[in-house]
Protein backbone atom coordinates (compact mmCIF):
# COMPACT_ATOMS: atom_id res chain seq x y z
CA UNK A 1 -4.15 -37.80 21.86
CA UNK A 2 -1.72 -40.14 23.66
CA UNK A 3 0.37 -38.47 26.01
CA UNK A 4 3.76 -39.06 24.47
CA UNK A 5 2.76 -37.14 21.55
CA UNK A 6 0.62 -34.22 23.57
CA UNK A 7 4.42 -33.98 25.49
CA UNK A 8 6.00 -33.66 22.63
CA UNK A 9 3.82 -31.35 20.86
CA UNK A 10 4.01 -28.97 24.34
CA UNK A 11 7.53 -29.03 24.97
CA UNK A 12 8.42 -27.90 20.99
CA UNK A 13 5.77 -25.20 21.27
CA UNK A 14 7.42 -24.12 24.38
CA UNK A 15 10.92 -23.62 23.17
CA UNK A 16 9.21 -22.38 19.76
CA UNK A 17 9.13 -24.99 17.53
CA UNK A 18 6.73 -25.18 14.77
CA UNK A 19 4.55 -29.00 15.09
CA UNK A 20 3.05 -30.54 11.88
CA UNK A 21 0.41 -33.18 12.67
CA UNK A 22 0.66 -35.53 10.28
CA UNK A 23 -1.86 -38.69 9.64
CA UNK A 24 0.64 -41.85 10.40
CA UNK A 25 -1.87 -44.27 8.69
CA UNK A 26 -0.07 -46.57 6.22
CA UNK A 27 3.11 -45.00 6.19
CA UNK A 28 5.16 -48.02 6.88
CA UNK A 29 2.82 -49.76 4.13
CA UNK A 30 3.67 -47.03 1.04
CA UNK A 31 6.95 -46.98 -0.68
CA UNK A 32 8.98 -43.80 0.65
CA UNK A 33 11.35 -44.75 -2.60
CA UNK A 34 8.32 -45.02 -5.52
CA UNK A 35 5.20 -44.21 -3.71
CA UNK A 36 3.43 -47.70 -4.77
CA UNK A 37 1.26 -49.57 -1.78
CA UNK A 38 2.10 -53.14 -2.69
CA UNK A 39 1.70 -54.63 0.81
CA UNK A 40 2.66 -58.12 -0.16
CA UNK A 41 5.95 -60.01 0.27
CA UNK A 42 7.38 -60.63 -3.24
CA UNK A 43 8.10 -64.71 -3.55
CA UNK A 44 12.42 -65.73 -2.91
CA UNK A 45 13.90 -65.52 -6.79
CA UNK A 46 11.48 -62.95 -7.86
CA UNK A 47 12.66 -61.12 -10.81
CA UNK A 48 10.83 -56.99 -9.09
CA UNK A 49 13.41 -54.96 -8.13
CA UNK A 50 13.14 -54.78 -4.09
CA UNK A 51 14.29 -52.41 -2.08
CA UNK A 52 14.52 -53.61 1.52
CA UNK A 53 14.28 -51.02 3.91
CA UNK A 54 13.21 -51.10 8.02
CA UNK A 55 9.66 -50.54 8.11
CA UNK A 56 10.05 -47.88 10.77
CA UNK A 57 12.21 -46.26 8.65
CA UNK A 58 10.11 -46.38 5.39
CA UNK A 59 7.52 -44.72 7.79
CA UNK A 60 9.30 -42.04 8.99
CA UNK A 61 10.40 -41.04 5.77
CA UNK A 62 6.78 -41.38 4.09
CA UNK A 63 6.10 -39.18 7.40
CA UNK A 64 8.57 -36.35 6.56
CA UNK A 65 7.49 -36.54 2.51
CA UNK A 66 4.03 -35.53 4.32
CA UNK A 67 4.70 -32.92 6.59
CA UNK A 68 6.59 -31.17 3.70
CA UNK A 69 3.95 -31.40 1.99
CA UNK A 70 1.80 -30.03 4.33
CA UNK A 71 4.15 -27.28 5.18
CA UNK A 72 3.56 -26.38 1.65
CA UNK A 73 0.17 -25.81 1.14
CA UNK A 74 0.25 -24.60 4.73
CA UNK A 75 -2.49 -27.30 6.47
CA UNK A 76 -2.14 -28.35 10.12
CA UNK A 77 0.70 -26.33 11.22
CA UNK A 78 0.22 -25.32 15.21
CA UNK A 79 2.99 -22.27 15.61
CA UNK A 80 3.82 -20.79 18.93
CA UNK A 81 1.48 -18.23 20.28
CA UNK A 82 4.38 -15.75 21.31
């Protein structure tokens, strides 16, 4: 685990936080609006709707969409041990 993220995980455990690992792979790829995985540019004057977004923000959002939804079935959730 790279250190940044073992940090992170330790310091929210240690003021009680609950940590959801969540797979990052192909977030930024994946929709966060319609779900679809279209990973190639549309052509200039194409009639598809797009919806330009920053792909570190598509990602993060695709990453909270997943965490809920682990949170929900209740899968790879570390909780504080006190």
């Amino acid at each position: 685990m790279p250190f940044y993220k073992l940090k992170v995980k330790y310091k929210a455990i240690e003021k009680g936080i609950v940590v959801i690992e969540v797979p990052e792979y192909n977030t930024s790829k994946q929709c966060s609006r319609c779900g679809s995985m279209n990973t190639e540019r549309p052509s200039q004057g194409s009639s598809v709707r797009i919806v330009a977004i920053n792909a570190d923000v598509n990602g993060a959002k695709n990453i909270l969409k997943r965490a809920v939804g682990y949170m929900l079935i209740g899968a790879s959730v570390v909780k504080p041990a006190f």
